[in-house]
Protein backbone atom coordinates (compact mmCIF):
# COMPACT_ATOMS: atom_id res chain seq x y z
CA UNK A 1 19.64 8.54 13.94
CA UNK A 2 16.86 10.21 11.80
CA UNK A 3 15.86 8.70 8.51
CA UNK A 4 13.70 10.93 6.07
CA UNK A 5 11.57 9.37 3.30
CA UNK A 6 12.47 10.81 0.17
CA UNK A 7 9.71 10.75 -2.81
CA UNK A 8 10.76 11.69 -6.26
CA UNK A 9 8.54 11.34 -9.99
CA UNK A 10 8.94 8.56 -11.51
CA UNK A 11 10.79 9.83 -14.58
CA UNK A 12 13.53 11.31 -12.24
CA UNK A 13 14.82 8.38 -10.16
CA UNK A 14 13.29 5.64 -7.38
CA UNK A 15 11.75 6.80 -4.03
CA UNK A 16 14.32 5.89 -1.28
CA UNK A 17 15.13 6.40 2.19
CA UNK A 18 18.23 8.35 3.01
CA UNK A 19 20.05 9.32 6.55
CA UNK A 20 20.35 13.34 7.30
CA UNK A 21 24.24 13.12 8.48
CA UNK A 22 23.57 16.56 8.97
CA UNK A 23 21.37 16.16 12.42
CA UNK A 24 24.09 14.76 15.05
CA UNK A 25 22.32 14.19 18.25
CA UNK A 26 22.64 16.89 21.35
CA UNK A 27 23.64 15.54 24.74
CA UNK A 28 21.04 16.51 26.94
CA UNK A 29 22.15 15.26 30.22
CA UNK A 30 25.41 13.38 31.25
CA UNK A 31 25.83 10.92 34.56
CA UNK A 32 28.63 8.80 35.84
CA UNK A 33 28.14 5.15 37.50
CA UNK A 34 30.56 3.27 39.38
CA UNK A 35 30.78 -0.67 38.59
CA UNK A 36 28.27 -1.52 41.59
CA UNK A 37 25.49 1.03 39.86
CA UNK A 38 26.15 4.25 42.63
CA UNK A 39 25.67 7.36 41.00
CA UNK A 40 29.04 9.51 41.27
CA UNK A 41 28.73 13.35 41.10
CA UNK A 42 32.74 14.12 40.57
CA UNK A 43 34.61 10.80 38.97
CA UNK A 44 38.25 10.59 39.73
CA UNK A 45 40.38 7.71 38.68
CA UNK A 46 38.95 4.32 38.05
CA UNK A 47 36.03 3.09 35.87
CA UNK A 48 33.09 4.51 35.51
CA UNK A 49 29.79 4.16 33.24
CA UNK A 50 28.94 7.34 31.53
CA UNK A 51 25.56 7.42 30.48
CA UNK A 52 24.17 10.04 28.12
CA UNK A 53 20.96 10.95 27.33
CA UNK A 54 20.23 12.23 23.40
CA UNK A 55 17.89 14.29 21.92
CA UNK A 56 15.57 12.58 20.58
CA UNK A 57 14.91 10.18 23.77
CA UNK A 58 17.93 7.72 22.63
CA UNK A 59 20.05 7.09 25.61
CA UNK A 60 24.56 6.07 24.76
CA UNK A 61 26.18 4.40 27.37
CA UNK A 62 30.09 4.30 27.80
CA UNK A 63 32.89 2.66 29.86
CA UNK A 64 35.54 5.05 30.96
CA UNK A 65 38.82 4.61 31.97
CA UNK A 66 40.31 7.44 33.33
């Protein structure tokens, strides 16, 4: 999530901060973890940790089902 400062004149309104909804993070990278931590190149059935690494160094972790 990116925040941008925005800075107006006085006479036209306060200075706030504001989101850009525009900039969704990329996916850089994608890896699957079974429950005991082992990485797993090809996941099948079961459940799985998908962890996902964003631009801008943040890192979203998931539990699958499949």
């Amino acid at each position: 999530m990116k925040f941008y400062l925005q800075i107006t004149a006085p006479s036209s309104g306060n200075p706030g901060i504001f989101e850009d909804s525009t900039l969704a993070p990329i996916v850089l990278s994608v890896s699957w973890y079974d429950l005991q931590g082992r990485r797993v190149d090809n996941p099948g059935t079961g459940v799985y940790i998908q962890r996902e690494i964003l631009s801008g160094g943040s890192i979203r972790t998931t539990k699958i089902i499949r």
